[in-house]
Structure formats: structure tokens, C-alpha cells
N, C-alpha and C. Protein backbone atom coordinates (compact mmCIF):
# COMPACT_ATOMS: atom_id res chain seq x y z
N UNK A 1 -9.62 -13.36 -28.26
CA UNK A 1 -10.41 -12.97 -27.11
C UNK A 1 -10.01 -11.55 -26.70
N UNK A 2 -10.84 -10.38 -26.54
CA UNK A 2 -10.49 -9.26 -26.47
C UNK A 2 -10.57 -8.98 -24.92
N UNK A 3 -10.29 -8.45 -24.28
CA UNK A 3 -9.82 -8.12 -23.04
C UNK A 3 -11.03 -7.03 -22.41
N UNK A 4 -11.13 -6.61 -20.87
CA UNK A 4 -11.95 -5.70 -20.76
C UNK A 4 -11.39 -4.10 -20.92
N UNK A 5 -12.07 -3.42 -21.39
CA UNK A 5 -11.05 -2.27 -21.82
C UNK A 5 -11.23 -1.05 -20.09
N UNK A 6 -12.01 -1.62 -18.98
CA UNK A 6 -11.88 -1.29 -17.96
C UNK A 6 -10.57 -1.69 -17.30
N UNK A 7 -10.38 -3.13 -17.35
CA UNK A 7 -9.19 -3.81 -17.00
C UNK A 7 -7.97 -3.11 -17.53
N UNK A 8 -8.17 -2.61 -18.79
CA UNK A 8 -6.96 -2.55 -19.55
C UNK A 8 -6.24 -1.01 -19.22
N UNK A 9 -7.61 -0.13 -18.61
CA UNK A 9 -7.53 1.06 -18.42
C UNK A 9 -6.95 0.84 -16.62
N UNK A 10 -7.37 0.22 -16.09
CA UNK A 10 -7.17 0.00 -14.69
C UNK A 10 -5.36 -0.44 -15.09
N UNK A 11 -5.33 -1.25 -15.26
CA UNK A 11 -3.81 -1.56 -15.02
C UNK A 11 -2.76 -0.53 -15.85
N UNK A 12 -3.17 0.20 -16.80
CA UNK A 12 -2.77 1.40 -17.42
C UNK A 12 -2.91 2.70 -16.18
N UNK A 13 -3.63 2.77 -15.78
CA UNK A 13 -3.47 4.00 -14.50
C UNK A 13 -2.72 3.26 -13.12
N UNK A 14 -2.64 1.81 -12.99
CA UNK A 14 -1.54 1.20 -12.00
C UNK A 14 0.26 1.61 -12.53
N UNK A 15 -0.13 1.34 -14.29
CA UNK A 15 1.13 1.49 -14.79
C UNK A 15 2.11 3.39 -14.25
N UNK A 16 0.95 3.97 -14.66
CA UNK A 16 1.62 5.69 -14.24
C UNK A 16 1.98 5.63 -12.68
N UNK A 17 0.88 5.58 -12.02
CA UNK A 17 0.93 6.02 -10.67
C UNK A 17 2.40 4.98 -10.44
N UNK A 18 2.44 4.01 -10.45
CA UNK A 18 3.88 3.58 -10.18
C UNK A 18 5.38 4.51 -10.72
N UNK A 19 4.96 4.63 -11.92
CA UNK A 19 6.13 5.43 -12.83
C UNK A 19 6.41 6.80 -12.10
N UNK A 20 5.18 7.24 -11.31
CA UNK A 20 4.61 8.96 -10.51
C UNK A 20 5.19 8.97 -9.45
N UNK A 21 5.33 7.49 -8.78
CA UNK A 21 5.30 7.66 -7.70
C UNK A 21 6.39 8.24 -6.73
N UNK A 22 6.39 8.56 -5.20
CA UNK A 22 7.33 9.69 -4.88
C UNK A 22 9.20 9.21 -4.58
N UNK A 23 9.48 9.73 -3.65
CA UNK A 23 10.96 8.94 -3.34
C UNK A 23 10.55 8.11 -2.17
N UNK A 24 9.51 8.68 -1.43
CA UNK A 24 8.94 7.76 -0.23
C UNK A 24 8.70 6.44 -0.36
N UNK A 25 7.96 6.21 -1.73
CA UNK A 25 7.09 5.02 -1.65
C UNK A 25 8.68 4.30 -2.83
N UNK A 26 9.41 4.72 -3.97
CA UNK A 26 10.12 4.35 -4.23
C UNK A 26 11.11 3.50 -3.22
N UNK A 27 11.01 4.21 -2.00
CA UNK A 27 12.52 3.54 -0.83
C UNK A 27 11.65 2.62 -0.12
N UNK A 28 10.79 2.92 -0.01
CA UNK A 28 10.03 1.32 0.84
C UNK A 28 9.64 0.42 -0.17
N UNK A 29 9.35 0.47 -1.57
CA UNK A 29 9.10 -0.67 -2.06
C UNK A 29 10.42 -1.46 -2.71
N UNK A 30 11.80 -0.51 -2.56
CA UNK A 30 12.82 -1.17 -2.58
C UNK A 30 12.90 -2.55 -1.29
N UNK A 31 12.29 -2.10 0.14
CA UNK A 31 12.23 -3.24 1.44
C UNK A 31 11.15 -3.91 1.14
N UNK A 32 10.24 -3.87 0.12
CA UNK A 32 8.63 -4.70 0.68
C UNK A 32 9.36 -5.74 -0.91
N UNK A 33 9.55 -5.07 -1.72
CA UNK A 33 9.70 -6.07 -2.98
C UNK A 33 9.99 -7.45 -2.83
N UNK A 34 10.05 -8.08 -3.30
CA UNK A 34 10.52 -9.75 -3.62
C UNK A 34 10.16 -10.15 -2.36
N UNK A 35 9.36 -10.31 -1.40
CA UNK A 35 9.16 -10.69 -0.53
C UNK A 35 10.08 -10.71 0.60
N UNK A 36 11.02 -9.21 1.05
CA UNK A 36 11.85 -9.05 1.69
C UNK A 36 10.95 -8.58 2.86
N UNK A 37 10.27 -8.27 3.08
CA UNK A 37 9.80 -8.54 4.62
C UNK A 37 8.79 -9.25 5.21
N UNK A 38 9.62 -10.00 5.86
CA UNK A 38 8.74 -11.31 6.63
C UNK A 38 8.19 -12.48 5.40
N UNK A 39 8.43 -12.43 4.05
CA UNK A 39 8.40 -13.46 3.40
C UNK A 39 6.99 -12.87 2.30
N UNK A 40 6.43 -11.62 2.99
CA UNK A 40 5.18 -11.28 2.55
C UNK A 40 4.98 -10.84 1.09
N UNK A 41 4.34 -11.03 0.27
CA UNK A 41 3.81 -10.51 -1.04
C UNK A 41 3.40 -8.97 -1.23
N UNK A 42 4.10 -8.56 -1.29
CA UNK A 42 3.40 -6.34 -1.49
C UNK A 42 2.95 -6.73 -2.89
N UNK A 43 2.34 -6.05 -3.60
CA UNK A 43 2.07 -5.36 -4.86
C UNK A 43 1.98 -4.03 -4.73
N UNK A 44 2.37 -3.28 -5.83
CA UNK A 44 2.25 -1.16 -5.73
C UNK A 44 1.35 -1.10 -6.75
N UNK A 45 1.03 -0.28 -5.75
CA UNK A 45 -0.19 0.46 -6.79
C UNK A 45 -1.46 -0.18 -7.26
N UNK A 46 -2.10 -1.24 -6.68
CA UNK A 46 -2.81 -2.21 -6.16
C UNK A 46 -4.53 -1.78 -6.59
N UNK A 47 -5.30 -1.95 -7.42
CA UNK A 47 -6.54 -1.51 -7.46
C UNK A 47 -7.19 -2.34 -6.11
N UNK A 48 -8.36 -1.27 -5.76
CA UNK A 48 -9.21 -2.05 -5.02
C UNK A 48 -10.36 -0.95 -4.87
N UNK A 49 -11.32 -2.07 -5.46
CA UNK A 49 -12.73 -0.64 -5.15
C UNK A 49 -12.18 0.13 -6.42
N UNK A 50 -12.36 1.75 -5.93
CA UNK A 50 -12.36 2.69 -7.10
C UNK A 50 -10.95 3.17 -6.96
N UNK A 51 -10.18 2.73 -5.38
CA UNK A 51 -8.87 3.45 -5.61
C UNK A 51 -7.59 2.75 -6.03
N UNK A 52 -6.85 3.00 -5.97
CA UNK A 52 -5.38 2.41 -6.05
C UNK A 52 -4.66 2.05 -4.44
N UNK A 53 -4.14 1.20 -3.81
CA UNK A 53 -3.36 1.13 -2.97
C UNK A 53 -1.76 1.53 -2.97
N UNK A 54 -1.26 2.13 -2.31
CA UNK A 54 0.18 2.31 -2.57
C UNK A 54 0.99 1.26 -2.65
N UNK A 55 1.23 0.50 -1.35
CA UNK A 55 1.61 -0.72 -1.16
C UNK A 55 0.33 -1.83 -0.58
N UNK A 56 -0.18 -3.29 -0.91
CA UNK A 56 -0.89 -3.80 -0.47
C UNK A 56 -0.49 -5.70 -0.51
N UNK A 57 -0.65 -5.92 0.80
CA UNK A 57 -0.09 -7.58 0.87
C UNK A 57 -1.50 -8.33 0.79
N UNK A 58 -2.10 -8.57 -0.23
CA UNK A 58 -3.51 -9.76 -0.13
C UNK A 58 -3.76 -10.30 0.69
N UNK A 59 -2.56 -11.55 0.65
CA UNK A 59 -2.73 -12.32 1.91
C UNK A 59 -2.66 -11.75 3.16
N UNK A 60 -2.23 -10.93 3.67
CA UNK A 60 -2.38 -10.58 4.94
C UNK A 60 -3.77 -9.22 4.84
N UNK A 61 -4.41 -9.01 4.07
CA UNK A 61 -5.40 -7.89 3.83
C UNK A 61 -5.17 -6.80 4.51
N UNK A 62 -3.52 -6.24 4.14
CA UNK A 62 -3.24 -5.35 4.31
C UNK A 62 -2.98 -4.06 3.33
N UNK A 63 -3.24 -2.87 3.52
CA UNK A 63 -2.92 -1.56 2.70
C UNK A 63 -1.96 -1.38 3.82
N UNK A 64 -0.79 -0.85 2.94
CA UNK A 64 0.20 0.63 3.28
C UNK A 64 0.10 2.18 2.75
N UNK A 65 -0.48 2.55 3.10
CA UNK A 65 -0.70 3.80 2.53
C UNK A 65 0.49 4.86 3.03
N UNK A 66 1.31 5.75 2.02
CA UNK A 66 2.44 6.74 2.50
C UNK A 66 1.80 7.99 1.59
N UNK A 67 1.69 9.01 2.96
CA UNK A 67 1.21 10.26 2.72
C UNK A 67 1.96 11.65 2.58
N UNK A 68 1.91 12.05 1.96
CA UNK A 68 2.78 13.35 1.62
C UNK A 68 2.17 14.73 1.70
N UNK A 69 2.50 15.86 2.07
CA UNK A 69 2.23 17.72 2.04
C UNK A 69 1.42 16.93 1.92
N UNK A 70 0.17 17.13 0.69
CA UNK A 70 -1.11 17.33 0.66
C UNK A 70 -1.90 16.58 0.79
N UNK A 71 -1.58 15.47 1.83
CA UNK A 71 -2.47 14.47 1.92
C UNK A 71 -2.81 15.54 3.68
N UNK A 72 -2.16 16.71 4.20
CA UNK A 72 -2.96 17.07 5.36
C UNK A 72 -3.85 18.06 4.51
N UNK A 73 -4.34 18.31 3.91
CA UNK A 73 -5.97 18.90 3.52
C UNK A 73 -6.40 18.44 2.81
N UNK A 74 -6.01 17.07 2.77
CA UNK A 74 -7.22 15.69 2.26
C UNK A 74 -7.67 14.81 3.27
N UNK A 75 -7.96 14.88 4.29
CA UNK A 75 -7.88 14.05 5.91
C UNK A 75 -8.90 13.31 5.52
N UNK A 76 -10.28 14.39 4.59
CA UNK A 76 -11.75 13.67 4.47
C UNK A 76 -11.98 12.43 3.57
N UNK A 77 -11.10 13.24 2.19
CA UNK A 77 -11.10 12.36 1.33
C UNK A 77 -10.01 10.83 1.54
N UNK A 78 -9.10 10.91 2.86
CA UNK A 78 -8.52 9.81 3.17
C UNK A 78 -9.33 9.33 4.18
N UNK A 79 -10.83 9.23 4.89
CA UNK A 79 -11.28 8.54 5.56
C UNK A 79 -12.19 8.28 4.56
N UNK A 80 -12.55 8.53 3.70
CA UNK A 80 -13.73 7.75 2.71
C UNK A 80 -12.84 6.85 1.92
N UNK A 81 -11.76 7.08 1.90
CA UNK A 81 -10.65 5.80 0.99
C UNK A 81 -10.66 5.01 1.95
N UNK A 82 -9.88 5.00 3.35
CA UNK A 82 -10.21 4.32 4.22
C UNK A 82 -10.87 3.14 4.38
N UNK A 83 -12.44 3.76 4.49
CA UNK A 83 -13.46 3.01 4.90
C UNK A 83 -13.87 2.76 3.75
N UNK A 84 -13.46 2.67 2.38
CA UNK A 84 -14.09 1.75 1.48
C UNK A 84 -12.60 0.51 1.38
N UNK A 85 -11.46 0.91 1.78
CA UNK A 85 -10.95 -0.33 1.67
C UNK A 85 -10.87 -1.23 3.16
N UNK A 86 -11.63 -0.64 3.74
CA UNK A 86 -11.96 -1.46 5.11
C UNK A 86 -13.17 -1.89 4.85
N UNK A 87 -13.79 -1.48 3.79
CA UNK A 87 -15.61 -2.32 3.67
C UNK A 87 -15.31 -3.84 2.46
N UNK A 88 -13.96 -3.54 1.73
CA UNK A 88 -13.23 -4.48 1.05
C UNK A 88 -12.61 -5.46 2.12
N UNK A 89 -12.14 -5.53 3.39
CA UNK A 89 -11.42 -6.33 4.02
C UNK A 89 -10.24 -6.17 4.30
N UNK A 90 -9.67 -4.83 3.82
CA UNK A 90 -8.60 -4.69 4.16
C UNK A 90 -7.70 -3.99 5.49
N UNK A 91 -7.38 -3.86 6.67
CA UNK A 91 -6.33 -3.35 7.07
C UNK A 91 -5.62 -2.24 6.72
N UNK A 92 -5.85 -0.33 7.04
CA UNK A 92 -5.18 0.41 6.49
C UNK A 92 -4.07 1.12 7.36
N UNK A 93 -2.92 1.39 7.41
CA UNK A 93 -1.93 1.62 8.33
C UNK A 93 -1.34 2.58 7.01
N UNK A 94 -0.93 3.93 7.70
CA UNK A 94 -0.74 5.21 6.89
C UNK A 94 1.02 5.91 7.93
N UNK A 95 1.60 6.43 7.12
CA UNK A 95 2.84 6.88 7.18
C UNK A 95 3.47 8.04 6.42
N UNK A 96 3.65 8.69 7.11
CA UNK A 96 4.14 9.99 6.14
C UNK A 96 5.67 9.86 5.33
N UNK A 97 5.78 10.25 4.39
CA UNK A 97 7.12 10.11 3.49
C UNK A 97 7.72 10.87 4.27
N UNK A 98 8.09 11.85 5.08
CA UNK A 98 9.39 11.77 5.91
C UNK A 98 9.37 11.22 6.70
N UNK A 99 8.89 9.98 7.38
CA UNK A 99 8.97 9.01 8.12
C UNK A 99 9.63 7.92 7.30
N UNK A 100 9.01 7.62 6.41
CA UNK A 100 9.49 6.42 5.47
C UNK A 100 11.03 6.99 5.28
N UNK A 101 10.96 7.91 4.76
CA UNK A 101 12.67 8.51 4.49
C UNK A 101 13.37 8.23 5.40
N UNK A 102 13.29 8.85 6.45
CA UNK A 102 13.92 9.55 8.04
C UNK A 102 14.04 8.05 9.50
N UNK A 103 12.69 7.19 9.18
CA UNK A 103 12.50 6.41 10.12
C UNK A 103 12.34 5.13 9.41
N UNK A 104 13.22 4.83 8.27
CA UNK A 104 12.59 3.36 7.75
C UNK A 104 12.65 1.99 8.01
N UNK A 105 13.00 1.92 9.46
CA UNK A 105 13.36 0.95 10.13
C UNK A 105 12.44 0.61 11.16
N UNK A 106 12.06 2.27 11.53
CA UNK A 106 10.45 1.96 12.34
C UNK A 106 9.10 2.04 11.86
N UNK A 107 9.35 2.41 10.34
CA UNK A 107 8.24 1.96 9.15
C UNK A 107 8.13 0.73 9.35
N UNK A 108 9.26 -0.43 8.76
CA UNK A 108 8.99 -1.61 8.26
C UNK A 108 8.88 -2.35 10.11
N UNK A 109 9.35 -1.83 10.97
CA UNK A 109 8.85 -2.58 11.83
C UNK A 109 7.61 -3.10 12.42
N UNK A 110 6.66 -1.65 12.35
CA UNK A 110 5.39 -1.23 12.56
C UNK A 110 4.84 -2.24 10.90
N UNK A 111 5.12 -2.31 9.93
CA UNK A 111 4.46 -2.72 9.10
C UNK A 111 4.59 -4.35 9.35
N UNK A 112 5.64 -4.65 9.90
CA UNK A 112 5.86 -5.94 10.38
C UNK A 112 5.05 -6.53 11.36
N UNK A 113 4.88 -5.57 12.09
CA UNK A 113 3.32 -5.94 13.44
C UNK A 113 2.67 -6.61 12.96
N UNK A 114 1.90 -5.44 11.82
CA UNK A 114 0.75 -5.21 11.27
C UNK A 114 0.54 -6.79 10.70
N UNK A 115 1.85 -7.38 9.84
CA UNK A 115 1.58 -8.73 8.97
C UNK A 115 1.64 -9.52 10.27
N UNK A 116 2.61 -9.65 11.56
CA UNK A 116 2.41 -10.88 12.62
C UNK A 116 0.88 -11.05 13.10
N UNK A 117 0.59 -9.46 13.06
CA UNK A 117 -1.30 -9.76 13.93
C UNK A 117 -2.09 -10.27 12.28
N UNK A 118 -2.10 -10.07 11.45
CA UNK A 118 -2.88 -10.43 10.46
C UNK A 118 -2.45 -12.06 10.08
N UNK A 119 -1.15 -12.12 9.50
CA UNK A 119 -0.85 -13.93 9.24
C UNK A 119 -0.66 -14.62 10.72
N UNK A 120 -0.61 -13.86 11.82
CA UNK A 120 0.22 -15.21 13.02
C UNK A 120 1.56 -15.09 13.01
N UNK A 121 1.84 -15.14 14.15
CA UNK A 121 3.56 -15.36 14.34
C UNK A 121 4.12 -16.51 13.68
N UNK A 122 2.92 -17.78 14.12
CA UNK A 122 3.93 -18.33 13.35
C UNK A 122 5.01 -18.22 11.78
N UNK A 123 3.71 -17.73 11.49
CA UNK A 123 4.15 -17.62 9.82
C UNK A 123 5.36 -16.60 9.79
N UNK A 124 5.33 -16.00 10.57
CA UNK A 124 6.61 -15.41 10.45
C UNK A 124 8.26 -15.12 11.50
């Protein structure tokens, strides 16, 4: 059974952008991995639609998106990413890599909100 060679290309450009990715998103997916916060599922580098997600929890239909220098003279092209993974169902909450570096305690807290209002307290 041969595979889709879209699929094969999609998880091949998940494969780089992970390997690419910065020291920002490296140090928070050291805290999101194995289900170290709040019990939640991350995946990196996450297709959805036409883009990639940085960090994204399914079950809670959340994106993490961490932005770096040149994501400020991409503002446009990050509200059309945006609003196509908000026309998907998802939740987008954005953070700059010297925050993630500098503040990663009030990263994962704020990202922690984000999963109590989406799963319920209880769940967590």
C-alpha cells in the first residue's frame, strides 16, 4: 500500500522545521513534552490547514505560537495564519522567544490558563 506522497512531504517539512527550530521553542518544548504540563498532549510542528503549528495540544484546540525578530514585519502574514487556524478550531496564544527564554514560568503559566479555560479545571 503506497502512502500519500502529500502526507509524506507534509511530515518531511514537520521533520526540518523541528530539526530548524530556534532555542525558544527548543526550551519550551523541553516543559510541554511528555505531558509535563497539566497532563496535556503538545505535538511540534503540528500541520494544520496549509501551515505548521509550533507547539499545538488537540485536545484542548490549542496553538502556541513563539515569535522571533522577524515575525514584527510579518504582523499580516501572522493574522491570516491566525484566522485560518481559528477557522480550523483552534485557540492561538503567541509569545516572543525572549519571553520564553527570560519569562518561562510566566509562559507556561499563561499557557496553563489557556488549557484550564479550554479542558475545565477540573481536568486539571
Amino acid at each position: 500500500m503506497k502512502s500519500d506522497p502529500r502526507t509524506r512531504s507534509t511530515r518531511a517539512r514537520s521533520r526540518a522545521l523541528r530539526r530548524e527550530g530556534s532555542d525558544a521553542e527548543a526550551a519550551l518544548w523541553r516543559r510541554l513534552r511528555a505531558r509535563r504540563l497539566a497532563g496535556a498532549k503538545f505535538r511540534r510542528q503540528h500541520p494544520i490547514g496549509p501551515y505548521f503549528a509550533d507547539f499545538c495540544c488537540v485536545e484542548a484546540r490549542l496553538v502556541v505560537e513563539i515569535d522571533g525578530g522577524q515575525h514584527a514585519a510579518a504582523a499580516g502574514r501572522d493574522g491570516a495564519r491566525t484566522a485560518c487556524l481559528a477557522a480550523h478550531g483552534f485557540r492561538v496564544i503567541r509569545f516572543w522567544n525572549h519571553d520564553v527564554l527570560e519569562k518561562t514560568e510566566a509562559v507556561l503559566q499563561a499557557i496553563g490558563l489557556e488549557l484550564g479555560r479550554a479542558l475545565g479545571a477540573a481536568r486539571l
